[in-house]
PDB file of N, CA and C in Angstrom:
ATOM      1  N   UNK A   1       0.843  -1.184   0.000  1.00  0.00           N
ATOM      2  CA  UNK A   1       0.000   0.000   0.000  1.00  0.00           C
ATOM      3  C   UNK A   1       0.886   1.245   0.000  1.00  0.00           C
ATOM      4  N   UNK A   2       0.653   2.522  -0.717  1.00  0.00           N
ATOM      5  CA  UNK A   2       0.884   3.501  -0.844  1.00  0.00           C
ATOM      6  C   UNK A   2       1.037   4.157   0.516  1.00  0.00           C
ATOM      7  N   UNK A   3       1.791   4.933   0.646  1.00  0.00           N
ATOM      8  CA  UNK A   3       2.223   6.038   2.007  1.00  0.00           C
ATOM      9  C   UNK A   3       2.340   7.237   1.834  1.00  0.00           C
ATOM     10  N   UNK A   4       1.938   7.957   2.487  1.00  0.00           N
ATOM     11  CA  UNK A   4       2.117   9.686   2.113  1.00  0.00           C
ATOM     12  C   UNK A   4       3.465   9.892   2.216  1.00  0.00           C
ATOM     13  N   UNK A   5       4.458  10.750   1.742  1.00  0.00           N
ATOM     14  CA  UNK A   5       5.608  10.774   2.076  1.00  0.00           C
ATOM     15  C   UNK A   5       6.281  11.415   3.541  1.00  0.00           C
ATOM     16  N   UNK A   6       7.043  10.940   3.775  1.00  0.00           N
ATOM     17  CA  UNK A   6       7.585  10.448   5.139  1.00  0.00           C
ATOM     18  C   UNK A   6       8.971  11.534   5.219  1.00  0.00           C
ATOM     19  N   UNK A   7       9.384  11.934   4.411  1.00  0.00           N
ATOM     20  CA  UNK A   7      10.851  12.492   4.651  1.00  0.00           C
ATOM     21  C   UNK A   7      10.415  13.330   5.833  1.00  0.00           C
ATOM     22  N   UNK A   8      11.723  13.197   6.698  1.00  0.00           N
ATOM     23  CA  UNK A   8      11.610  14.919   7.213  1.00  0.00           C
ATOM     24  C   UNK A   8      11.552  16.217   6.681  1.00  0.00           C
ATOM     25  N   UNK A   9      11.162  17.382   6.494  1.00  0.00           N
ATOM     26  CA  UNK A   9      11.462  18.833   5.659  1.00  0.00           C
ATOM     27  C   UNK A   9      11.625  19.567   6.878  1.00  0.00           C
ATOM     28  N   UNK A  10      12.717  20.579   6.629  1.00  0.00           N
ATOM     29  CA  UNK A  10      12.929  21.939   7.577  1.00  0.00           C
ATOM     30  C   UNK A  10      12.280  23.143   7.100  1.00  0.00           C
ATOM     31  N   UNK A  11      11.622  23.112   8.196  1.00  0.00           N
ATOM     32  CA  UNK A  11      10.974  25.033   7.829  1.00  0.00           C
ATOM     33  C   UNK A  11      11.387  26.007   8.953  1.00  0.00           C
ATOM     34  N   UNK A  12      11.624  27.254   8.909  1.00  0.00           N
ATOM     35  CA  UNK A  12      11.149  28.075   9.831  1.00  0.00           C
ATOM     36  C   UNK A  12      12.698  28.286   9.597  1.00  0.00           C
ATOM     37  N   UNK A  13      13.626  29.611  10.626  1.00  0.00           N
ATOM     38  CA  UNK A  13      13.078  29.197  11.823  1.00  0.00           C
ATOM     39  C   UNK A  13      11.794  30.337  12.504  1.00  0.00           C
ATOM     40  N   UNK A  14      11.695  30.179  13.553  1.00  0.00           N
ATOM     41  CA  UNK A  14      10.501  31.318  13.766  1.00  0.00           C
ATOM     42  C   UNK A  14      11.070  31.930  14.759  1.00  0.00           C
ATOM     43  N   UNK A  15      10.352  33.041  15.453  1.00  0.00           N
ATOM     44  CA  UNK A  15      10.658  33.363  16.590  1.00  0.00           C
ATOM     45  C   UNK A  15       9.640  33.030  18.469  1.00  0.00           C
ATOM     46  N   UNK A  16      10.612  33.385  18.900  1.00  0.00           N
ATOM     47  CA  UNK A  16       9.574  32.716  20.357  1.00  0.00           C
ATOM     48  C   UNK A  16       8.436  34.445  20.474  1.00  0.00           C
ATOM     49  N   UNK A  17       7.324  33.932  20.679  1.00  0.00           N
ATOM     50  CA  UNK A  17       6.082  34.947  20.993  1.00  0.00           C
ATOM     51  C   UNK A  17       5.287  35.198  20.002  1.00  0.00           C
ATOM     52  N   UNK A  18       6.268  34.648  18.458  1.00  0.00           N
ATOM     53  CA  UNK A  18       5.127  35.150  17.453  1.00  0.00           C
ATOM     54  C   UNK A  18       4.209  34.016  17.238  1.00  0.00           C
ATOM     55  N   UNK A  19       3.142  34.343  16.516  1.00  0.00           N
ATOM     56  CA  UNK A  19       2.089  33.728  16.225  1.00  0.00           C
ATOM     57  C   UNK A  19       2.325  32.966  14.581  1.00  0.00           C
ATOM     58  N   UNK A  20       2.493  31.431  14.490  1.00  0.00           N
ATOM     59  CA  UNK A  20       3.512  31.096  13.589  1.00  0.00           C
ATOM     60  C   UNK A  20       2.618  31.073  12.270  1.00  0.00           C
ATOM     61  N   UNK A  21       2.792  30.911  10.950  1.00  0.00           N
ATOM     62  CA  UNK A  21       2.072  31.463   9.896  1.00  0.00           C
ATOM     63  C   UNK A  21       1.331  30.394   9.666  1.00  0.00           C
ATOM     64  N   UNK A  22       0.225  30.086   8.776  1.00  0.00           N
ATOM     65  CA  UNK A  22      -0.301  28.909   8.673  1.00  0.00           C
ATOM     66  C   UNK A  22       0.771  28.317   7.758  1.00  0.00           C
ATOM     67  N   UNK A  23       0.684  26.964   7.952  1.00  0.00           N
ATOM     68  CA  UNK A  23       0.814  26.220   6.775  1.00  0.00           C
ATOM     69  C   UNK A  23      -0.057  25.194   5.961  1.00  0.00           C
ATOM     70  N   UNK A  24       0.713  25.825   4.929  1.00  0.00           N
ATOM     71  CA  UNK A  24      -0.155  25.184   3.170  1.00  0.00           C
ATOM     72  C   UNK A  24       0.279  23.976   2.937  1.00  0.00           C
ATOM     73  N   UNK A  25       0.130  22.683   2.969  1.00  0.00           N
ATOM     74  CA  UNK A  25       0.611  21.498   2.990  1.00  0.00           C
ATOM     75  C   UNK A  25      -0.320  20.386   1.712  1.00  0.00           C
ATOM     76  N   UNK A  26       0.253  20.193   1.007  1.00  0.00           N
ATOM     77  CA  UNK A  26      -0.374  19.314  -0.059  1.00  0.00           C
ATOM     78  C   UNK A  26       0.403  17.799   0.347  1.00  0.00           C
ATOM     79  N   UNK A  27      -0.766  17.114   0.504  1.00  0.00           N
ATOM     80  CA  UNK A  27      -0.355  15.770   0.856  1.00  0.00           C
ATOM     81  C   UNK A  27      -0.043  14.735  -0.538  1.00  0.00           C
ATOM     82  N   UNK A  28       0.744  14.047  -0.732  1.00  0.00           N
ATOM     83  CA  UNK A  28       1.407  13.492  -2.002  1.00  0.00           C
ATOM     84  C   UNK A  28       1.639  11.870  -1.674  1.00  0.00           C
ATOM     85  N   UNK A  29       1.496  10.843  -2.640  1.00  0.00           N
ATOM     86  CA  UNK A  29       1.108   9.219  -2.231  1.00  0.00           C
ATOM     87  C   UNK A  29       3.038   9.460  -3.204  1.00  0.00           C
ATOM     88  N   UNK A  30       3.527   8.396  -2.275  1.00  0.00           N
ATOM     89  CA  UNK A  30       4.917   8.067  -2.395  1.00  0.00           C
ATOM     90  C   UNK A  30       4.920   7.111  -3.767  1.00  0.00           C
ATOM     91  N   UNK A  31       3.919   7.217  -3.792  1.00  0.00           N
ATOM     92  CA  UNK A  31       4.040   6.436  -5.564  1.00  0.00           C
ATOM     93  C   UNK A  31       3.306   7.018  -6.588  1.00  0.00           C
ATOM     94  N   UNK A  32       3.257   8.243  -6.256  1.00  0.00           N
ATOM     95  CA  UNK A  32       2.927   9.739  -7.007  1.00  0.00           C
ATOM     96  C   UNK A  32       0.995   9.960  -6.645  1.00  0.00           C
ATOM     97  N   UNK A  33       0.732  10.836  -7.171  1.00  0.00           N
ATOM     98  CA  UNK A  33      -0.235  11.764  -7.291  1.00  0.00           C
ATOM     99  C   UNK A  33      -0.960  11.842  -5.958  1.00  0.00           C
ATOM    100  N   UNK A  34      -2.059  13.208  -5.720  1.00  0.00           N
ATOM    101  CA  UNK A  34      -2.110  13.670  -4.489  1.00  0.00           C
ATOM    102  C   UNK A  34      -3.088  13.343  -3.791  1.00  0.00           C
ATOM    103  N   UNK A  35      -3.305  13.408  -2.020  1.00  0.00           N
ATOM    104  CA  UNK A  35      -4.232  12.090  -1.322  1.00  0.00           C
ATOM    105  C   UNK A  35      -5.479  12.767  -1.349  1.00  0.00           C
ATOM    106  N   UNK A  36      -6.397  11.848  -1.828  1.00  0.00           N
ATOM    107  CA  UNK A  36      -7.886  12.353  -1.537  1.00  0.00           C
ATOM    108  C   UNK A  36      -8.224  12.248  -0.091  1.00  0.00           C
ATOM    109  N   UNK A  37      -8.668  13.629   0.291  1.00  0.00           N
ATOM    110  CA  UNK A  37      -8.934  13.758   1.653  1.00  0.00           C
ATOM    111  C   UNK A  37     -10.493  13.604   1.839  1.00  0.00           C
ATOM    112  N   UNK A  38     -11.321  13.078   0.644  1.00  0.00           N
ATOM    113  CA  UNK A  38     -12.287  12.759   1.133  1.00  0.00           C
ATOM    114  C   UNK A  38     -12.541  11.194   1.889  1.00  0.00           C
ATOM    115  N   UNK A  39     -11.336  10.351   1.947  1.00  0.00           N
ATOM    116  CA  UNK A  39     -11.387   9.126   2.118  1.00  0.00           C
ATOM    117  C   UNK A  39     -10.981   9.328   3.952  1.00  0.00           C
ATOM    118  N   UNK A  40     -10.482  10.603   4.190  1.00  0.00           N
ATOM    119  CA  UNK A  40     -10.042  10.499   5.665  1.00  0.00           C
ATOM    120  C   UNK A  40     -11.053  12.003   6.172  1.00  0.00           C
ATOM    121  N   UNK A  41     -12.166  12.027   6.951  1.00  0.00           N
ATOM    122  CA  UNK A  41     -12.888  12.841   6.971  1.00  0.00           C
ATOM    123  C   UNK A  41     -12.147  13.499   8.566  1.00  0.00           C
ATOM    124  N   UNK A  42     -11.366  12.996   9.124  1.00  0.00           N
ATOM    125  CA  UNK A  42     -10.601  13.312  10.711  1.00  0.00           C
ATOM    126  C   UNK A  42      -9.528  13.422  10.603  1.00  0.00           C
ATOM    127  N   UNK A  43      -8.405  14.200  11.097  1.00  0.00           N
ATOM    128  CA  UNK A  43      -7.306  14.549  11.177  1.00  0.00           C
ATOM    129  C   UNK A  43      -6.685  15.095  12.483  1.00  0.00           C
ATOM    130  N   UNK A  44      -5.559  14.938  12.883  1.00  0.00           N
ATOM    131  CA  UNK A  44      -5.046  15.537  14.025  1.00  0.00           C
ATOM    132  C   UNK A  44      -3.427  15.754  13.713  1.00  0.00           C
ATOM    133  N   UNK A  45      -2.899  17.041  14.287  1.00  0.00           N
ATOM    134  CA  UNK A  45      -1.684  17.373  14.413  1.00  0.00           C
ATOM    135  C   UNK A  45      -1.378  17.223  16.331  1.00  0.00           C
ATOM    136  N   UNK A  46       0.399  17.020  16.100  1.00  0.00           N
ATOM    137  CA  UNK A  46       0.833  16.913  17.410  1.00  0.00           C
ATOM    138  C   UNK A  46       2.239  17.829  17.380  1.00  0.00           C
ATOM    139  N   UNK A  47       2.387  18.467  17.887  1.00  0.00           N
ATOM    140  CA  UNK A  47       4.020  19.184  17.867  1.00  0.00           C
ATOM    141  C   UNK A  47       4.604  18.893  19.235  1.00  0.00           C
ATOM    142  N   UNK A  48       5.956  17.965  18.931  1.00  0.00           N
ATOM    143  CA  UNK A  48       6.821  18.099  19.986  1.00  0.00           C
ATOM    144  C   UNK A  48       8.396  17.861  20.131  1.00  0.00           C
ATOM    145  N   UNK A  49       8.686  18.351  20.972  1.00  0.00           N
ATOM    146  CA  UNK A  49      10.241  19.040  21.074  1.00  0.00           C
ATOM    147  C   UNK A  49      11.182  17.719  20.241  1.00  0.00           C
ATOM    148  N   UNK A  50      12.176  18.211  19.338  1.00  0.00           N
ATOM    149  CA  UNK A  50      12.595  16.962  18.811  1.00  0.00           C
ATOM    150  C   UNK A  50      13.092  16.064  19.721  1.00  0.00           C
ATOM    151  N   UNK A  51      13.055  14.374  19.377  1.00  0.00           N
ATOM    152  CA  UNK A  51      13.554  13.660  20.555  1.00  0.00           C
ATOM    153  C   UNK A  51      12.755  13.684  22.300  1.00  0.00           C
ATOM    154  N   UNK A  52      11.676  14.507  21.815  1.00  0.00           N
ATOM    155  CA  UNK A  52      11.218  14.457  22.872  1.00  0.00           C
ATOM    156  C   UNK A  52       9.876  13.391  23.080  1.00  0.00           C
ATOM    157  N   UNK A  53       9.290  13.444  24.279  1.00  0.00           N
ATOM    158  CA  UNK A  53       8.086  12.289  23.890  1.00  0.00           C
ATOM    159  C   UNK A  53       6.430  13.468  24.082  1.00  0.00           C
ATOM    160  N   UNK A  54       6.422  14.316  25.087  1.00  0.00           N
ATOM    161  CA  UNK A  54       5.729  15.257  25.354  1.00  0.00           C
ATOM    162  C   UNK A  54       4.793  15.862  24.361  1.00  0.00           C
ATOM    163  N   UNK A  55       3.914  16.024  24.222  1.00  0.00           N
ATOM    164  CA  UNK A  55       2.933  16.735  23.321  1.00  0.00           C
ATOM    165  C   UNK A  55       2.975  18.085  23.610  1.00  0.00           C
ATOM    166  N   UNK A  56       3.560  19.093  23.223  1.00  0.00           N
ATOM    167  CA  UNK A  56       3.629  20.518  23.249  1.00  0.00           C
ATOM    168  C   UNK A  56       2.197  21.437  23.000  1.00  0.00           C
ATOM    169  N   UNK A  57       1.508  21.141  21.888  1.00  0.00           N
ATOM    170  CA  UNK A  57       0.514  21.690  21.284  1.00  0.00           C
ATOM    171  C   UNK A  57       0.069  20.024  20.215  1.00  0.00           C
ATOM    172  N   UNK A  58      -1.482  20.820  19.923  1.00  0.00           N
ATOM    173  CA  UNK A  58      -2.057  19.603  18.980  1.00  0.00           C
ATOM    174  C   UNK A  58      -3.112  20.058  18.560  1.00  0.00           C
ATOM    175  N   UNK A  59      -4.273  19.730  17.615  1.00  0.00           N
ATOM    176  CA  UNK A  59      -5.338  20.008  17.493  1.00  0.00           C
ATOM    177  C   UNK A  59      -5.643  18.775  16.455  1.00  0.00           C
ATOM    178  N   UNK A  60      -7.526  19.344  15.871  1.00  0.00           N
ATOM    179  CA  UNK A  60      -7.709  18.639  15.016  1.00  0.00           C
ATOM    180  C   UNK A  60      -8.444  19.174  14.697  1.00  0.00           C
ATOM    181  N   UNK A  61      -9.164  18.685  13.081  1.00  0.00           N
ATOM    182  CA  UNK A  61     -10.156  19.293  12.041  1.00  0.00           C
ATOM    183  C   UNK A  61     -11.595  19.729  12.852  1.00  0.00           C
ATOM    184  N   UNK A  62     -11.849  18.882  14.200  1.00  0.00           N
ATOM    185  CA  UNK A  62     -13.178  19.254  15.195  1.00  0.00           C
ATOM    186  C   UNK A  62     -12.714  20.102  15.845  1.00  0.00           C
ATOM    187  N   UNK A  63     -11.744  20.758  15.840  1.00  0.00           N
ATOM    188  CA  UNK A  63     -11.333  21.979  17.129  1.00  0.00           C
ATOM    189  C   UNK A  63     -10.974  22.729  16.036  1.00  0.00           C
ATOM    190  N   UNK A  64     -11.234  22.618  14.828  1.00  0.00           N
ATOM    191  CA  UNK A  64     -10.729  24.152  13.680  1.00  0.00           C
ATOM    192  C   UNK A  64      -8.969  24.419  13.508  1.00  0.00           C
ATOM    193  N   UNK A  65      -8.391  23.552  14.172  1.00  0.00           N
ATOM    194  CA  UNK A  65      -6.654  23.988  14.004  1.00  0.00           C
ATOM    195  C   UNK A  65      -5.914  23.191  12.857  1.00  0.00           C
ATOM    196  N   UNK A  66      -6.857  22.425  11.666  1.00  0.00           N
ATOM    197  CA  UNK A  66      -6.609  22.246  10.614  1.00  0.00           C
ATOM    198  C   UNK A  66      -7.699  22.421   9.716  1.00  0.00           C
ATOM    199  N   UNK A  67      -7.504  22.496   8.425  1.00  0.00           N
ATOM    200  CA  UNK A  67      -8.455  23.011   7.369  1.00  0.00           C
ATOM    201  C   UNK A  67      -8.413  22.728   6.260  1.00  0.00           C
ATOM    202  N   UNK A  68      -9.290  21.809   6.047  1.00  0.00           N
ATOM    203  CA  UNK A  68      -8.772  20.864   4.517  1.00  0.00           C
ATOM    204  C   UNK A  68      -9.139  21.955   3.521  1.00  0.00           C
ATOM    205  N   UNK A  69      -8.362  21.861   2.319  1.00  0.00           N
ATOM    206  CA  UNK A  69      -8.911  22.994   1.343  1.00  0.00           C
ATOM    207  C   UNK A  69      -9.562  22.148   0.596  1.00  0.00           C
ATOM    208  N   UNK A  70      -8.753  22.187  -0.538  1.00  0.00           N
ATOM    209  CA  UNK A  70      -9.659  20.835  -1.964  1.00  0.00           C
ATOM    210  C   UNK A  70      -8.959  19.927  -1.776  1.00  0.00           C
ATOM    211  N   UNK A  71     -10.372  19.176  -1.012  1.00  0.00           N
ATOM    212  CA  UNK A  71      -9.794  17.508  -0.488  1.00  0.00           C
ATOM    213  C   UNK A  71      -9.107  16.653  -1.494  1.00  0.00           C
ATOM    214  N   UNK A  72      -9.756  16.873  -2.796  1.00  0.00           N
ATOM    215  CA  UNK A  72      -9.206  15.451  -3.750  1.00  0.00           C
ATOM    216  C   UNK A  72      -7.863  16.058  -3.984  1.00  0.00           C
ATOM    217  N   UNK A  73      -7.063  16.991  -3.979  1.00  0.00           N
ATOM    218  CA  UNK A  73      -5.756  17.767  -4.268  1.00  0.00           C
ATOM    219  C   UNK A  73      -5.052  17.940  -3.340  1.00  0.00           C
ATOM    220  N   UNK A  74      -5.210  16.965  -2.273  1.00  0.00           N
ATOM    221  CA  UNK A  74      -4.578  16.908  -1.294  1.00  0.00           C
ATOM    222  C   UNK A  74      -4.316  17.896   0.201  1.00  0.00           C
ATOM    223  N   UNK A  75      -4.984  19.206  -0.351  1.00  0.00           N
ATOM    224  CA  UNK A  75      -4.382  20.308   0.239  1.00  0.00           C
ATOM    225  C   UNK A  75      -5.036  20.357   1.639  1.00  0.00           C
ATOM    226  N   UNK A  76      -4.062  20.653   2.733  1.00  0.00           N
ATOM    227  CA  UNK A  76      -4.404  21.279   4.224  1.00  0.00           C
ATOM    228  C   UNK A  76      -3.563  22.584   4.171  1.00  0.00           C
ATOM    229  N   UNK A  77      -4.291  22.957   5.243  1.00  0.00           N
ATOM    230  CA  UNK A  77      -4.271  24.391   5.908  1.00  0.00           C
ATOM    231  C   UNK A  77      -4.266  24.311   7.271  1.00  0.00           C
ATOM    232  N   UNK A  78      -2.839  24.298   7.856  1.00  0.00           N
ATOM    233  CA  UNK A  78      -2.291  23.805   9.462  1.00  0.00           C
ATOM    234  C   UNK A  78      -2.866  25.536  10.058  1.00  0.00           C
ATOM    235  N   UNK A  79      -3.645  25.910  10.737  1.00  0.00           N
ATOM    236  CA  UNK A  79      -3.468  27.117  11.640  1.00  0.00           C
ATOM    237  C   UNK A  79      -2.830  26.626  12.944  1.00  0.00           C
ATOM    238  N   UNK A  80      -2.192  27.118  13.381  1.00  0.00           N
ATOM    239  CA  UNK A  80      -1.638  27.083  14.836  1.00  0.00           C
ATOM    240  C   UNK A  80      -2.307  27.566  15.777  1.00  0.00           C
ATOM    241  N   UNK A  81      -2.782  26.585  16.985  1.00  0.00           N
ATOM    242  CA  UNK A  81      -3.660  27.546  18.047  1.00  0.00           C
ATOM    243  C   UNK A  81      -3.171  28.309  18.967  1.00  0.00           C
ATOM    244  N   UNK A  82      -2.000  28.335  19.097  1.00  0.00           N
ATOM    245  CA  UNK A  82      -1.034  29.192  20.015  1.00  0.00           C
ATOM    246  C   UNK A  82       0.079  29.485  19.942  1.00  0.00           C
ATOM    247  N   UNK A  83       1.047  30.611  20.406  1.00  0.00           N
ATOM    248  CA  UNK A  83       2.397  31.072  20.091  1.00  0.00           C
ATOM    249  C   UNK A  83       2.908  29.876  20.944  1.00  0.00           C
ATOM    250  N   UNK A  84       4.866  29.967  20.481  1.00  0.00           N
ATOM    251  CA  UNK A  84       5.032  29.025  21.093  1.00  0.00           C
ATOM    252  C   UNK A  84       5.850  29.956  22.318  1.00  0.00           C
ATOM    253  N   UNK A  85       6.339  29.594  23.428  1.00  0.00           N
ATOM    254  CA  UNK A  85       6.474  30.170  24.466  1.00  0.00           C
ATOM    255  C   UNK A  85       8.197  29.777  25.208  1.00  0.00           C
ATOM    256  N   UNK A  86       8.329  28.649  24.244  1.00  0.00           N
ATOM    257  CA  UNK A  86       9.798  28.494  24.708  1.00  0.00           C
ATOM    258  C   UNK A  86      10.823  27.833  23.350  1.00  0.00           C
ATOM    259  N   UNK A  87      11.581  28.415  23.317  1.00  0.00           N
ATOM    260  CA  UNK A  87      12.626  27.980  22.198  1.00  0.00           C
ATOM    261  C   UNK A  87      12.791  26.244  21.997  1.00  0.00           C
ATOM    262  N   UNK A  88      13.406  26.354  21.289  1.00  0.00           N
ATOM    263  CA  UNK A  88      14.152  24.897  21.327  1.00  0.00           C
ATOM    264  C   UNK A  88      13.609  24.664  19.696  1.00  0.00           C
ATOM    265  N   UNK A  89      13.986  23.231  19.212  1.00  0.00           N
ATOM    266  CA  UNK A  89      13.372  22.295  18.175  1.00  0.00           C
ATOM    267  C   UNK A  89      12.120  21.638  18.270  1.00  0.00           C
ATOM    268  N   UNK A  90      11.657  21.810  17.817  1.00  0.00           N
ATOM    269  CA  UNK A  90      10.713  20.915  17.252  1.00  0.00           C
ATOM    270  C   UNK A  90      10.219  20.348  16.081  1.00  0.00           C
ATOM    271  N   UNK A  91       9.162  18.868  16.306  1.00  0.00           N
ATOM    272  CA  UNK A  91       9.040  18.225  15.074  1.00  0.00           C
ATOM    273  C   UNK A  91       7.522  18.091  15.011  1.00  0.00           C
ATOM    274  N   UNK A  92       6.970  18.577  14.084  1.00  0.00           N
ATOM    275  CA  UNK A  92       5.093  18.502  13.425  1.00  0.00           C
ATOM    276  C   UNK A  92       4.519  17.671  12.886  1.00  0.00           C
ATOM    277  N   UNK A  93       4.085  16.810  13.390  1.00  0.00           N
ATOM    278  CA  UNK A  93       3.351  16.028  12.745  1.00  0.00           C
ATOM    279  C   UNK A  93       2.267  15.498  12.287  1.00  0.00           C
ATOM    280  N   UNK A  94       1.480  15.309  11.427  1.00  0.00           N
ATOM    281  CA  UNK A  94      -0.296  15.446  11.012  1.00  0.00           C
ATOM    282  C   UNK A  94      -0.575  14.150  11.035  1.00  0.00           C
ATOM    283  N   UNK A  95      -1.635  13.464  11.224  1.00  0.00           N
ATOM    284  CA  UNK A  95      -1.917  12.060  11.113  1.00  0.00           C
ATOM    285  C   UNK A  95      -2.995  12.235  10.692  1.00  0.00           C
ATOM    286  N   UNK A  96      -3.587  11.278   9.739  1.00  0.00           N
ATOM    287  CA  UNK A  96      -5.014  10.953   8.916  1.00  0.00           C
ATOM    288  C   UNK A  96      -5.605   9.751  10.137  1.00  0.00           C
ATOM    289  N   UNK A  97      -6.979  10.117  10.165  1.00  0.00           N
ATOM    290  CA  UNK A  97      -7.733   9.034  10.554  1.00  0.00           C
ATOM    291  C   UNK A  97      -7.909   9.799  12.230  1.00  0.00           C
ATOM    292  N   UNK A  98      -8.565   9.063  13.069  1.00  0.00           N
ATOM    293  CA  UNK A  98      -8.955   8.984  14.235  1.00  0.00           C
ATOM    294  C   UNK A  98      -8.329   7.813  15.372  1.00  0.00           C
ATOM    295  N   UNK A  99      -8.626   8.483  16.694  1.00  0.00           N
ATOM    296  CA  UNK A  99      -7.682   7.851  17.216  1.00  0.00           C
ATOM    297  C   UNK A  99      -8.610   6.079  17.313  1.00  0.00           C
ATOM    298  N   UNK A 100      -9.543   5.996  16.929  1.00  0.00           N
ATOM    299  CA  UNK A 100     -10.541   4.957  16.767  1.00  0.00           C
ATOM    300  C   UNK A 100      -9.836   4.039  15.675  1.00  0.00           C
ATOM    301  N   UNK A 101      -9.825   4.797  14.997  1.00  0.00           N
ATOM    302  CA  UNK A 101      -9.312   3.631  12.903  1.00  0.00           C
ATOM    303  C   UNK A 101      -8.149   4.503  13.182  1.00  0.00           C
ATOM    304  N   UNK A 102      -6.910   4.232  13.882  1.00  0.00           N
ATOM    305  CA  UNK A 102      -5.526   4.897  13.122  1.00  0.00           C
ATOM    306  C   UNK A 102      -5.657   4.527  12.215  1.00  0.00           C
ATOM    307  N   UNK A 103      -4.641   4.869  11.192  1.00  0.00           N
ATOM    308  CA  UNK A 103      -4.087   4.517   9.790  1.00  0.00           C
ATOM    309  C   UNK A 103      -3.283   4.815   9.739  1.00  0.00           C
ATOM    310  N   UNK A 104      -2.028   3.166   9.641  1.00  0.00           N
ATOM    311  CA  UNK A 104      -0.790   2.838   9.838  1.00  0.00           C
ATOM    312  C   UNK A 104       0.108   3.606   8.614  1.00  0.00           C
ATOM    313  N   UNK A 105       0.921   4.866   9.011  1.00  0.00           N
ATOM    314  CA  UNK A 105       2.092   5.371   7.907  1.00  0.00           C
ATOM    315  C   UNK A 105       1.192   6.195   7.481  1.00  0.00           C
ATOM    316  N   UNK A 106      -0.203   6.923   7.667  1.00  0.00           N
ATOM    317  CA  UNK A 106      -0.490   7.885   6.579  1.00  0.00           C
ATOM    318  C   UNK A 106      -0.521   9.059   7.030  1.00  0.00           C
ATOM    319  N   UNK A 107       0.696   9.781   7.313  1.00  0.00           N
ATOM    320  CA  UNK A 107       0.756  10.852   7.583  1.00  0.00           C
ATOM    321  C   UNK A 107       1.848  12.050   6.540  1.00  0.00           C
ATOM    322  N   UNK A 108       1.587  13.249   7.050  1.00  0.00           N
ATOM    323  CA  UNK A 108       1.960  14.105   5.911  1.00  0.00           C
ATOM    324  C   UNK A 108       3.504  14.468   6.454  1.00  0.00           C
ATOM    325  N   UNK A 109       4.083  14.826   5.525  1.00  0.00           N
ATOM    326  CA  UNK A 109       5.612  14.877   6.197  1.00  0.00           C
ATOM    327  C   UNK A 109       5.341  15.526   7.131  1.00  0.00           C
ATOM    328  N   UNK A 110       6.764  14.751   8.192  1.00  0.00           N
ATOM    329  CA  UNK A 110       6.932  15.053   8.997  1.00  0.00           C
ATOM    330  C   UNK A 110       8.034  17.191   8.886  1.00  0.00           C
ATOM    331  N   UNK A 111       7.645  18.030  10.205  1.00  0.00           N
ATOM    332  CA  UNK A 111       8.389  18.773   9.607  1.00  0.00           C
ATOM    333  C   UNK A 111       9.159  19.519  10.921  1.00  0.00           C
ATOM    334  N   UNK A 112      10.363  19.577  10.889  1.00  0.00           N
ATOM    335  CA  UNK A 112      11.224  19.730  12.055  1.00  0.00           C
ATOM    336  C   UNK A 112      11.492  21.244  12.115  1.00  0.00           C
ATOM    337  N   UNK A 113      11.242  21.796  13.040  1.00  0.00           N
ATOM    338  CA  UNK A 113      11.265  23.763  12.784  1.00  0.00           C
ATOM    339  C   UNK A 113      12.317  24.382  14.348  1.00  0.00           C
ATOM    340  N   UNK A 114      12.719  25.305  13.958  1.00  0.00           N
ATOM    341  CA  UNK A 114      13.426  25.727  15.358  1.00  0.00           C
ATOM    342  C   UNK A 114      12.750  27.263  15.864  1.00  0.00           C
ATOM    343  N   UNK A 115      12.429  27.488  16.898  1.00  0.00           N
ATOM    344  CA  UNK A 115      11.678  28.480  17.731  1.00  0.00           C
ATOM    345  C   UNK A 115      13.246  28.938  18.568  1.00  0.00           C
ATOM    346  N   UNK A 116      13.356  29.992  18.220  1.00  0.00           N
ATOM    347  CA  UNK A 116      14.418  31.154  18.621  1.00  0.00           C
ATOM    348  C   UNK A 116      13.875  32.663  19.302  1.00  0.00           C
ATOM    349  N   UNK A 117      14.641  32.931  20.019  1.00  0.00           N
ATOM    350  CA  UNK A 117      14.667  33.922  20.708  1.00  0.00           C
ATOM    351  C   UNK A 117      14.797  35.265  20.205  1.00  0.00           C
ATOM    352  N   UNK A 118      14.398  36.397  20.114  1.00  0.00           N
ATOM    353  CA  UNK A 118      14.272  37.429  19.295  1.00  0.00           C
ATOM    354  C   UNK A 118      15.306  38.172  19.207  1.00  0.00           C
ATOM    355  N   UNK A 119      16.292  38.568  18.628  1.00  0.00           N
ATOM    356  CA  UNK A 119      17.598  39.276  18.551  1.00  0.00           C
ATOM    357  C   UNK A 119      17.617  40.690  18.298  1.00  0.00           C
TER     358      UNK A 119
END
């Protein structure tokens, strides 16, 4: 079976207090073309410190802190529900499905960002 792709990607970095931008995320099947999000009607994000085990922040499509655009084209729209409040690394991660039906590997890259201190 097909997998959304898995690499890590670096974004950011950001700063500590700001309010971080959304992200535009098109989900893509590792054996090409893009995931219909009408087949996964639930979604949840988790952000936490790299290497860490802790859940920092999270949401899901029932709490409004993700936003599918045009489902069959793969596209989400990550809003962030809160600044982040302390520096360090972190790693983002989105998962398809519910915590009821996981669904093993279908998540959207993973994406590792660093939260810095304002200079």
């Amino acid at each position: 079976m097909a997998n959304i792709m898995l690499q890590d990607k670096e974004v950011g970095p950001f700063f500590l207090g700001d309010q971080l931008p959304d992200l535009f995320l098109t989900l893509v099947w590792d054996s090409g073309g893009p995931v219909d999000l009408t087949s996964f009607p639930t979604a949840a994000f988790t952000v936490k410190r790299l290497h860490g085990q802790n859940t920092v922040m999270g949401g899901s499509v029932t709490d409004g802190a993700i936003t599918y655009g045009s489902a069959t084209n793969g596209e989400v729209n990550v809003r962030w529900p809160a600044a982040f409040t302390e520096p360090g690394t972190y790693r983002f991660r989105l998962t398809l499905g519910s915590s009821d039906t996981p669904i093993r590997h279908q998540t959207v890259q993973r994406l590792i960002f660093r939260v810095t201190e304002d200079e």
